[in-house]
N, C-alpha and C. Protein backbone atom coordinates (compact mmCIF):
# COMPACT_ATOMS: atom_id res chain seq x y z
N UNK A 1 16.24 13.89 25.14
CA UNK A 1 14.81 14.08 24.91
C UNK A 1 14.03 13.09 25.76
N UNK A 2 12.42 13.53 26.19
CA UNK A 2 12.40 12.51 27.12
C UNK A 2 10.75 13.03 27.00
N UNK A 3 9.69 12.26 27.07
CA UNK A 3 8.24 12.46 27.68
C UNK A 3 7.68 12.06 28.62
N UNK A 4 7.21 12.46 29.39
CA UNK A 4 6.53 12.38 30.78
C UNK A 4 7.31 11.50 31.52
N UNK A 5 9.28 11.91 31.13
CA UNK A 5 10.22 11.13 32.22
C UNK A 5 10.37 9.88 31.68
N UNK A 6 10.46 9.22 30.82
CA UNK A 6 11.13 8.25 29.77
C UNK A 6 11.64 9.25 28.73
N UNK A 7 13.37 8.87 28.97
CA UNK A 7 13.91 9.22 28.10
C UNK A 7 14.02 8.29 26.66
N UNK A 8 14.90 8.76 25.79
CA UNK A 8 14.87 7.97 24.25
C UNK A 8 15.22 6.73 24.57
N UNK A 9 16.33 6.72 25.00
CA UNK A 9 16.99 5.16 25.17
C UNK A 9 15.71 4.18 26.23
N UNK A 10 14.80 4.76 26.93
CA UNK A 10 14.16 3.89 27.30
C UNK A 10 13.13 3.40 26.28
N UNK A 11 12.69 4.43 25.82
CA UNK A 11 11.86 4.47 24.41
C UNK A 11 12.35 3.13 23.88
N UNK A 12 13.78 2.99 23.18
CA UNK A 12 14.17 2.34 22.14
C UNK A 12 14.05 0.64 23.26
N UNK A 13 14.35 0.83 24.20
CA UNK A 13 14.51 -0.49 25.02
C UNK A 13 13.44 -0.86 25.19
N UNK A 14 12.83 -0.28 25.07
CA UNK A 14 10.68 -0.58 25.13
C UNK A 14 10.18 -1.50 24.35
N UNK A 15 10.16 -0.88 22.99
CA UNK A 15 9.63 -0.75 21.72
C UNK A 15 10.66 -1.36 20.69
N UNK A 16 12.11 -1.63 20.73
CA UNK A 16 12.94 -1.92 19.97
C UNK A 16 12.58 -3.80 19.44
N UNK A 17 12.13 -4.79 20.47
CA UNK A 17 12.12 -5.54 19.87
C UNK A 17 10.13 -5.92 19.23
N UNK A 18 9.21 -5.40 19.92
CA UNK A 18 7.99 -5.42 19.27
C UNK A 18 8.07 -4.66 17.67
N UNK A 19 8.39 -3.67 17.73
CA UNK A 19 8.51 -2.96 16.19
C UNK A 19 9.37 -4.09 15.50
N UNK A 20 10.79 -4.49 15.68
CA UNK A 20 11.12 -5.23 15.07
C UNK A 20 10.32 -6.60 14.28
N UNK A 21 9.68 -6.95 15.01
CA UNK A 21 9.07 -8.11 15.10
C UNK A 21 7.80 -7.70 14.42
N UNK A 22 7.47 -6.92 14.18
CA UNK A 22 5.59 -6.78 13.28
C UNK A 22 7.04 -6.10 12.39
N UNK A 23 7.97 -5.45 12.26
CA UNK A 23 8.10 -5.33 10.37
C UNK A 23 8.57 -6.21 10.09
N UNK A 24 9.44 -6.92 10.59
CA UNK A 24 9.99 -8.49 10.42
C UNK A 24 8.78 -9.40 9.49
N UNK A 25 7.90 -9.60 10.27
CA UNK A 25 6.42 -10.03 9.83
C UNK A 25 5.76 -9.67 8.36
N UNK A 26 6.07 -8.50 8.32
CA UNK A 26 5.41 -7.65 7.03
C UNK A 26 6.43 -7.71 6.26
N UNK A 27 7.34 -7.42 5.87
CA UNK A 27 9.11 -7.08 4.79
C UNK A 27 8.80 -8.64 4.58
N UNK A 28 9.54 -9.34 5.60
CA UNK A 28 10.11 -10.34 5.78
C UNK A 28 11.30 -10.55 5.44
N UNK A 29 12.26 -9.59 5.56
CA UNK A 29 13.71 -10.13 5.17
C UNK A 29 14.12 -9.25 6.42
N UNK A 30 15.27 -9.94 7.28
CA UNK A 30 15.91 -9.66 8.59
C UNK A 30 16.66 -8.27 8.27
N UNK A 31 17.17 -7.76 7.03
CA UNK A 31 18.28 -6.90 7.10
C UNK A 31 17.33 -5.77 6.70
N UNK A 32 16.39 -5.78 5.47
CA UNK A 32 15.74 -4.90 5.70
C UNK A 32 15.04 -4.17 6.71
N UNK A 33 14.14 -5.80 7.80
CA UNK A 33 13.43 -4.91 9.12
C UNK A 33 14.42 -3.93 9.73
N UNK A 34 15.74 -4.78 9.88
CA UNK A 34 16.61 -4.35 10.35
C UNK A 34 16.85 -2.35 10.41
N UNK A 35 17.23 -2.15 8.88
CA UNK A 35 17.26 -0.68 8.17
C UNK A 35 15.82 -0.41 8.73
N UNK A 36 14.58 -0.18 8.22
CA UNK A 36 13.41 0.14 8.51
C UNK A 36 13.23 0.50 9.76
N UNK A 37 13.92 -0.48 10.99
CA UNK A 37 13.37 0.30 11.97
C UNK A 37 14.76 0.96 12.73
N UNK A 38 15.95 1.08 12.33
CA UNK A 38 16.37 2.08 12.75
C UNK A 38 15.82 3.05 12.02
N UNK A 39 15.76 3.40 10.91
CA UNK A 39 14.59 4.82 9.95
C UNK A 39 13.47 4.68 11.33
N UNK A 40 12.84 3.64 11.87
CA UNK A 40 11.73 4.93 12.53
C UNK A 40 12.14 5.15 14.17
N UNK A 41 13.45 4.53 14.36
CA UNK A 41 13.86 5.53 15.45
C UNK A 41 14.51 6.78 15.02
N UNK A 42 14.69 6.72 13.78
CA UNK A 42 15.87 8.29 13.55
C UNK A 42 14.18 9.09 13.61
N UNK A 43 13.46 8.92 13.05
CA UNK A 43 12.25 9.96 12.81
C UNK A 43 11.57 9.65 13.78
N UNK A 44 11.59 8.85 14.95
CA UNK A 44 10.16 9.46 16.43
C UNK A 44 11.69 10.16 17.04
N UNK A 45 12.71 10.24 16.94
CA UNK A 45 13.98 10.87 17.98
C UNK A 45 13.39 12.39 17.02
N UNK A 46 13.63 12.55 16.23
CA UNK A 46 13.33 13.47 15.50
C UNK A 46 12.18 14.39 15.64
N UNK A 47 11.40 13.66 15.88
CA UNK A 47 9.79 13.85 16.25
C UNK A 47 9.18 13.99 17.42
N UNK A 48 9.90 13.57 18.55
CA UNK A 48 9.78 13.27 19.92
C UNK A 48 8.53 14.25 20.49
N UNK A 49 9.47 15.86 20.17
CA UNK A 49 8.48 16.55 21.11
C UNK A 49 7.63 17.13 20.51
N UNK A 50 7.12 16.20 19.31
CA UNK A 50 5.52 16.33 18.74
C UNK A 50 4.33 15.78 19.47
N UNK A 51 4.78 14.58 20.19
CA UNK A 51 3.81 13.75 21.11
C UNK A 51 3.66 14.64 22.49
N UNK A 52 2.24 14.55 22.42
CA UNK A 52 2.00 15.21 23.70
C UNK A 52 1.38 14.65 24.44
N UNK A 53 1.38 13.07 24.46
CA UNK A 53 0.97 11.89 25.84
C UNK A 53 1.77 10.64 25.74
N UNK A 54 1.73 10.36 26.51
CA UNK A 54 2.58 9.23 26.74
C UNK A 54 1.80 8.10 26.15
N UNK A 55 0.65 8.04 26.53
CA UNK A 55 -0.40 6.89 26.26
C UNK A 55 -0.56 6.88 24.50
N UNK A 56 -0.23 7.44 23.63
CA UNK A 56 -0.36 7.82 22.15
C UNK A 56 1.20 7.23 21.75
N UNK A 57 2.52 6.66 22.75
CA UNK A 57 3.70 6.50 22.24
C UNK A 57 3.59 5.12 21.24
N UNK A 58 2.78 4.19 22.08
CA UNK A 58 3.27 2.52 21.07
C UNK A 58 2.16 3.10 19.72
N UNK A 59 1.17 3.86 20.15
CA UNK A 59 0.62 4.06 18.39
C UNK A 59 0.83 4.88 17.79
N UNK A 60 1.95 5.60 18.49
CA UNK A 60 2.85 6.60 17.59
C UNK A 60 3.76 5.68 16.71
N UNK A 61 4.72 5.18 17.36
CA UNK A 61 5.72 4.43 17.01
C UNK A 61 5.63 3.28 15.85
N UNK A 62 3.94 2.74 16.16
CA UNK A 62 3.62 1.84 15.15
C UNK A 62 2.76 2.71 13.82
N UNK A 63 2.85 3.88 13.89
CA UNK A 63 2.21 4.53 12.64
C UNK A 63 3.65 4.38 12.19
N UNK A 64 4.47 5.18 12.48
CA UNK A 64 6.10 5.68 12.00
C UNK A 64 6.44 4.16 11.31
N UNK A 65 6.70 3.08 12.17
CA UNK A 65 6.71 1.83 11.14
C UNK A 65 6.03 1.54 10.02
N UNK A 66 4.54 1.59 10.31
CA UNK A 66 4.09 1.33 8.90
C UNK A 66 4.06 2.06 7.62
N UNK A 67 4.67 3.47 8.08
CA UNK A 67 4.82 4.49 6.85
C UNK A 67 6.46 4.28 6.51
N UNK A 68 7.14 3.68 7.28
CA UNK A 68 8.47 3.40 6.62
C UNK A 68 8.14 2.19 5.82
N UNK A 69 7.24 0.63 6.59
CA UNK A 69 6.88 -0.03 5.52
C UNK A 69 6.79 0.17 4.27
N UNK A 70 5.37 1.16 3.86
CA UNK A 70 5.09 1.59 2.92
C UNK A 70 6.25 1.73 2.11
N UNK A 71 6.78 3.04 2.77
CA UNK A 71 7.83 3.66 1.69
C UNK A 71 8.81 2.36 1.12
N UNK A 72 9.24 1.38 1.86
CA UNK A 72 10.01 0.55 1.68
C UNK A 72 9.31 -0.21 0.16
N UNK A 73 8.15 -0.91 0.55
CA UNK A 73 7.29 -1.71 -0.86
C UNK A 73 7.27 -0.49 -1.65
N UNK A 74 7.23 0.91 -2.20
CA UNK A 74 7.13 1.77 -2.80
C UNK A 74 8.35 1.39 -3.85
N UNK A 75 9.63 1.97 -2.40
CA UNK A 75 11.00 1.40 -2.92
C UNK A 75 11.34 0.02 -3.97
N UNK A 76 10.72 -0.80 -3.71
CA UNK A 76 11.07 -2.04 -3.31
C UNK A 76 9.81 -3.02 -4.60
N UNK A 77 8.84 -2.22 -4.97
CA UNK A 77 7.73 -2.93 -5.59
C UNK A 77 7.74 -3.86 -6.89
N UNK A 78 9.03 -3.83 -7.41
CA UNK A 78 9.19 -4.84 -8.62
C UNK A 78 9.79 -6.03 -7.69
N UNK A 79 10.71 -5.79 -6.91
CA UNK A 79 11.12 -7.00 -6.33
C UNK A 79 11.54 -7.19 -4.98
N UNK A 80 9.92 -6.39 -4.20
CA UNK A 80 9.74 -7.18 -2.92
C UNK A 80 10.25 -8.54 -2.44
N UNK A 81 10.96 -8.79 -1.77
CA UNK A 81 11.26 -10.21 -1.00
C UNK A 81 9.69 -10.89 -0.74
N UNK A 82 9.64 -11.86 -1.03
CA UNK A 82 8.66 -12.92 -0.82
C UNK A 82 8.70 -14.19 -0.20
N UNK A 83 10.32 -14.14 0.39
CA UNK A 83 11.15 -16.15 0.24
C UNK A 83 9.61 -16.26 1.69
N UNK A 84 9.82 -17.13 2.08
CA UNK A 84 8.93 -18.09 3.33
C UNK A 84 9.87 -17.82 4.32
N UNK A 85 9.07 -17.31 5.60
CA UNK A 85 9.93 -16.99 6.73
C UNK A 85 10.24 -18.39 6.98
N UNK A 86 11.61 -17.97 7.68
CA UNK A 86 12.15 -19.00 9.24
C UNK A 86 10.73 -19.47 10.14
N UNK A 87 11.20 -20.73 10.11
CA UNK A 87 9.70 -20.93 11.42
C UNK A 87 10.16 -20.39 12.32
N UNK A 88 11.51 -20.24 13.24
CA UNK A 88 11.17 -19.53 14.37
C UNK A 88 10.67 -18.49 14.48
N UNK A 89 10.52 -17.45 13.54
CA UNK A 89 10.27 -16.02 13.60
C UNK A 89 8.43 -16.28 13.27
N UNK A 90 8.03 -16.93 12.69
CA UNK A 90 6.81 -16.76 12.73
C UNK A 90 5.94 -16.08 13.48
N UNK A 91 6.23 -16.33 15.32
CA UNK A 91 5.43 -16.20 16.39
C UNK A 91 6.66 -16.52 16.96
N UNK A 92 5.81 -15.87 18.78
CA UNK A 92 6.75 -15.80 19.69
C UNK A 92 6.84 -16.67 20.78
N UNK A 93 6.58 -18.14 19.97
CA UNK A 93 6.37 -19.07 20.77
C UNK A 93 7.72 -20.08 20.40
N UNK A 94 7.59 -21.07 20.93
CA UNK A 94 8.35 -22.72 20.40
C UNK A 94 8.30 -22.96 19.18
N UNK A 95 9.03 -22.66 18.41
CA UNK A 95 8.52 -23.66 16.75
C UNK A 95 8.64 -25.14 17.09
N UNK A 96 9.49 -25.40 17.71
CA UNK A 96 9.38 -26.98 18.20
C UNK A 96 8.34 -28.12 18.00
N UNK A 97 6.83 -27.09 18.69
CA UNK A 97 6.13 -27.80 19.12
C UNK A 97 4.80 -28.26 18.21
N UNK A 98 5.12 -26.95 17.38
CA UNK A 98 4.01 -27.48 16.07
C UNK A 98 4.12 -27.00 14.67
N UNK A 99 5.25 -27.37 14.06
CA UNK A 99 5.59 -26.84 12.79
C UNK A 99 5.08 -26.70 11.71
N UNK A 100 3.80 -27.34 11.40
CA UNK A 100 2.55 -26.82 10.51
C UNK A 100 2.48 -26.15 11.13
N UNK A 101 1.92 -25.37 12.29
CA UNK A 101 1.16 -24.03 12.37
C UNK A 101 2.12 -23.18 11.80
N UNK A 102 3.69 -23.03 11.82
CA UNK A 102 4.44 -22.09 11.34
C UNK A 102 4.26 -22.20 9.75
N UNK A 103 4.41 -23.56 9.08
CA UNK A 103 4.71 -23.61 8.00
C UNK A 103 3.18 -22.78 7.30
N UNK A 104 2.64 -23.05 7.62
CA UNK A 104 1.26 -22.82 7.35
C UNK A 104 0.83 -21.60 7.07
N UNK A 105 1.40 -20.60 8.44
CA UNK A 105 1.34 -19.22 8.29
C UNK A 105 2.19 -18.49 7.42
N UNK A 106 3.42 -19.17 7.54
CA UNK A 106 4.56 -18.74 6.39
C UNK A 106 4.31 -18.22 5.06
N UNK A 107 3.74 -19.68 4.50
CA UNK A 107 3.17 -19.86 3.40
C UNK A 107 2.15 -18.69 3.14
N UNK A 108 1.05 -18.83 3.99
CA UNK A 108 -0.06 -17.64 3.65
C UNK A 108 0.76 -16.01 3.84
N UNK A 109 1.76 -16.03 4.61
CA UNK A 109 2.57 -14.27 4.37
C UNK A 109 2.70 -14.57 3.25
N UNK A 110 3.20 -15.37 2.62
CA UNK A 110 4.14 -14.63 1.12
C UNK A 110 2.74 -14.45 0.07
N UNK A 111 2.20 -14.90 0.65
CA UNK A 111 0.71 -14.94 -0.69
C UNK A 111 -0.07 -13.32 -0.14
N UNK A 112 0.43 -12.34 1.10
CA UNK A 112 -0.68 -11.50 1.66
C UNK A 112 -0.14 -10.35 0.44
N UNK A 113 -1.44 -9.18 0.51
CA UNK A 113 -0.87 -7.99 0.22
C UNK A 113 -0.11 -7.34 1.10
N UNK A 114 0.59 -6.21 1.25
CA UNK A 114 1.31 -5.73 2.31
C UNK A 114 -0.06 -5.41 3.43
N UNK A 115 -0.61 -4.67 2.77
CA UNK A 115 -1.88 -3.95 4.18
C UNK A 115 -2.53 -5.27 4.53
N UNK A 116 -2.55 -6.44 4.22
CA UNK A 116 -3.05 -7.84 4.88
C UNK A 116 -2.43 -8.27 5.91
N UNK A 117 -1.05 -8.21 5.42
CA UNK A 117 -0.04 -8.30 6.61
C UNK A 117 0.59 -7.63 7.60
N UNK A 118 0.23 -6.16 7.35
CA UNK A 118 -0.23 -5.49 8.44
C UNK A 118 -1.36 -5.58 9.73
N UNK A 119 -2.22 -5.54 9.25
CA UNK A 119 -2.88 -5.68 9.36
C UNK A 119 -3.32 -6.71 10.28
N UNK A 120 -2.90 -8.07 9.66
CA UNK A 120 -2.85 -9.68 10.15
C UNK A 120 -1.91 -9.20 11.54
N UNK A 121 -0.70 -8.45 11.16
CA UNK A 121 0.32 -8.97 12.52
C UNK A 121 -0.12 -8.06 13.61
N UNK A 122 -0.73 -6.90 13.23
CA UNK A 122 -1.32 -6.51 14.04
C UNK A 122 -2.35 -6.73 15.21
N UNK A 123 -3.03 -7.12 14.40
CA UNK A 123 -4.15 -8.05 14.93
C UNK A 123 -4.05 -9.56 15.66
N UNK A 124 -3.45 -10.22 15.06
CA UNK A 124 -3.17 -11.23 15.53
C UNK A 124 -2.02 -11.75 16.46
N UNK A 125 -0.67 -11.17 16.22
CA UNK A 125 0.39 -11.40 16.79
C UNK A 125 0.41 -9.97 17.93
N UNK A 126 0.00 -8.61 17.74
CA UNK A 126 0.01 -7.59 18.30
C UNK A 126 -0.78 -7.69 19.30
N UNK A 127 -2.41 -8.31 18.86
CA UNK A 127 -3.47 -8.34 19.95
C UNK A 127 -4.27 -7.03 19.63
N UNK A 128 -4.06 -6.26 18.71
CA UNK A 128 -4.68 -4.63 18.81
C UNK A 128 -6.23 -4.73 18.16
N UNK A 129 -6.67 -3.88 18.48
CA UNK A 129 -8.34 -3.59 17.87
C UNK A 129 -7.85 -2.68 16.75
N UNK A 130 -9.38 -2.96 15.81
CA UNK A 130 -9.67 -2.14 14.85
C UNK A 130 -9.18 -0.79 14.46
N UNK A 131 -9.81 -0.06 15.57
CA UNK A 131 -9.48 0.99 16.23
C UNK A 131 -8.28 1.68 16.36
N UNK A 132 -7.30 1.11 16.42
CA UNK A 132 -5.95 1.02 17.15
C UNK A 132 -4.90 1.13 15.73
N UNK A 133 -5.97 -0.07 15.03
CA UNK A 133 -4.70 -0.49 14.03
C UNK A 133 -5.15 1.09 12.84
N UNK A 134 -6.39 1.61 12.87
CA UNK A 134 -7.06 2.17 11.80
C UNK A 134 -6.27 3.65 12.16
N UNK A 135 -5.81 4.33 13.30
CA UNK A 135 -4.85 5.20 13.72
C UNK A 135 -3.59 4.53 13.57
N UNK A 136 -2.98 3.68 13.64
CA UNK A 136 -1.59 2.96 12.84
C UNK A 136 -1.63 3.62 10.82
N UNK A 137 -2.48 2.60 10.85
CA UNK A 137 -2.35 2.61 8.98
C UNK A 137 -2.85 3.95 8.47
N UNK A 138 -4.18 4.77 9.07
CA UNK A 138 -4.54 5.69 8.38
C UNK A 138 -5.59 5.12 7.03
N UNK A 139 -6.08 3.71 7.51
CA UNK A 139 -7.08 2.81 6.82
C UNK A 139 -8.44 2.86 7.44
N UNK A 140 -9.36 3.23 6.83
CA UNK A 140 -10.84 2.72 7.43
C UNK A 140 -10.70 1.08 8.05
N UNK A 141 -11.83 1.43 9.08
CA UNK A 141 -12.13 0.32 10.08
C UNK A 141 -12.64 -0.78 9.10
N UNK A 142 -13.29 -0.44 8.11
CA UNK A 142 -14.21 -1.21 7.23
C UNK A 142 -13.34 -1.63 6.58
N UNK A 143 -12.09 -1.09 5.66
CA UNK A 143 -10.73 -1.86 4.96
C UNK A 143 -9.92 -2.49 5.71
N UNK A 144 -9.69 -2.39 7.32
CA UNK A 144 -8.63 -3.09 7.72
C UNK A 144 -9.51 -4.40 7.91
N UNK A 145 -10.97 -4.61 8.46
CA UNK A 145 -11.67 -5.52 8.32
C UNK A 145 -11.90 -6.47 7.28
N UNK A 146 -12.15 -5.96 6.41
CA UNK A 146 -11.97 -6.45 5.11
C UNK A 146 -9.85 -7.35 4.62
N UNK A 147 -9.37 -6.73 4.95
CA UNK A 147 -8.21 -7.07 4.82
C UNK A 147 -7.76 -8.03 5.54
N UNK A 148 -8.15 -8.31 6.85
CA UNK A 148 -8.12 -9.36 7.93
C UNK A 148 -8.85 -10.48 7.37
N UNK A 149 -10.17 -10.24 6.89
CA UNK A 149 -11.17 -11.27 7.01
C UNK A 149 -10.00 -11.95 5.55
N UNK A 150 -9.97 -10.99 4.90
CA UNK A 150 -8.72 -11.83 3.47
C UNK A 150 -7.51 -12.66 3.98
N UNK A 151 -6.67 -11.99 4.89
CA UNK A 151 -6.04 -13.01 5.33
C UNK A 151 -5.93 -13.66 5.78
N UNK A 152 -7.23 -13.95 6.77
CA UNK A 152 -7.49 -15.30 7.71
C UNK A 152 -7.90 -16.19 6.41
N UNK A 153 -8.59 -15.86 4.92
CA UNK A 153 -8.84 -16.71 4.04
C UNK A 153 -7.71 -17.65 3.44
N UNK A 154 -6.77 -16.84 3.74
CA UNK A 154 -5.50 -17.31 2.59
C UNK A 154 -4.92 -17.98 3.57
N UNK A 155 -5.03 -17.84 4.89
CA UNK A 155 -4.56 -18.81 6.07
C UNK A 155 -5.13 -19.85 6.13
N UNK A 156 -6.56 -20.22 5.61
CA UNK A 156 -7.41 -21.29 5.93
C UNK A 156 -7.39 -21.83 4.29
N UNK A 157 -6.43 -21.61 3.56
CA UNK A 157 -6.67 -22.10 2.13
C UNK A 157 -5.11 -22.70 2.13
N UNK A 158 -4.13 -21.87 3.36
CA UNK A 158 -3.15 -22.97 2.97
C UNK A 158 -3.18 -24.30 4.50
N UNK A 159 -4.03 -23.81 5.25
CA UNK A 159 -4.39 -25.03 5.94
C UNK A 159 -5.11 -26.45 5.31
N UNK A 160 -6.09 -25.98 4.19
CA UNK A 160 -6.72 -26.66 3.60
C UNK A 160 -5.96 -27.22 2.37
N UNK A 161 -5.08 -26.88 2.06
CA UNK A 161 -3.86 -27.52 1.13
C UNK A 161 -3.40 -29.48 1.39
């Protein structure tokens, strides 16, 4: 299977470690992201020749994640994982160099709702607009806003700790 001449396996070599890394962010447990995002390569392989642009693939791919999210906290809602990430995984930088900023953010994931932390990694670690993320989640521009402005709060409340 292949769109506009990228086949799957380039697909997965693309996209395999960014998807990882925003559900990594959101779950927060390695074995689950793990499961989760092979589930949303079995369903865009599945799905492939539903897309009809190329330019629609990374916000294809990142809807398919966040609806496996979902389903996962659905699964999962009495006893979601909450532990405090690894600082290295925080971001895709050095933990080395400033380990409050990791500890910091850590702390504020386990306190987010799930759509906060969507949301948040989207935005922040992804780089994406409003826009972008509101075709991801299937959330008004005005709730993912709202949801951001919450978790930059809970970020600046465990800075202020």
């Amino acid at each position: 299977m292949s769109i506009s001449g990228l086949s799957f396996n380039e697909i997965v070599r693309m996209y395999q470690q960014p998807l990882y890394w925003y559900i990594r962010k959101v779950v927060l447990s390695h074995e689950d992201a793990e499961d989760i995002l092979q589930e949303v390569f079995i369903k865009a392989y599945k799905r492939l020749w539903q897309l009809r642009e190329k330019d629609a693939l990374k916000s294809w791919l990142y809807a398919i994640a966040t609806n496996e999210i979902r389903r996962y906290f659905k699964r999962h809602r009495d006893n979601a994982r909450m532990e405090t990430l690894p600082l290295a995984i925080i971001a895709d930088a050095d933990p080395v160099s400033d380990n409050s900023v990791y500890q910091i953010i850590s702390g504020a994931l386990t306190g987010m709702t799930p759509l906060q932390r969507e949301v948040f990694c989207l935005r922040y670690y992804d780089d994406m607009d409003y826009d972008s993320i509101a075709k991801i989640t299937g959330s008004s521009k005005n709730t993912l806003m709202v949801s951001y402005h919450e978790a930059r709060k809970k970020i600046e409340k465990e800075i202020n700790k």
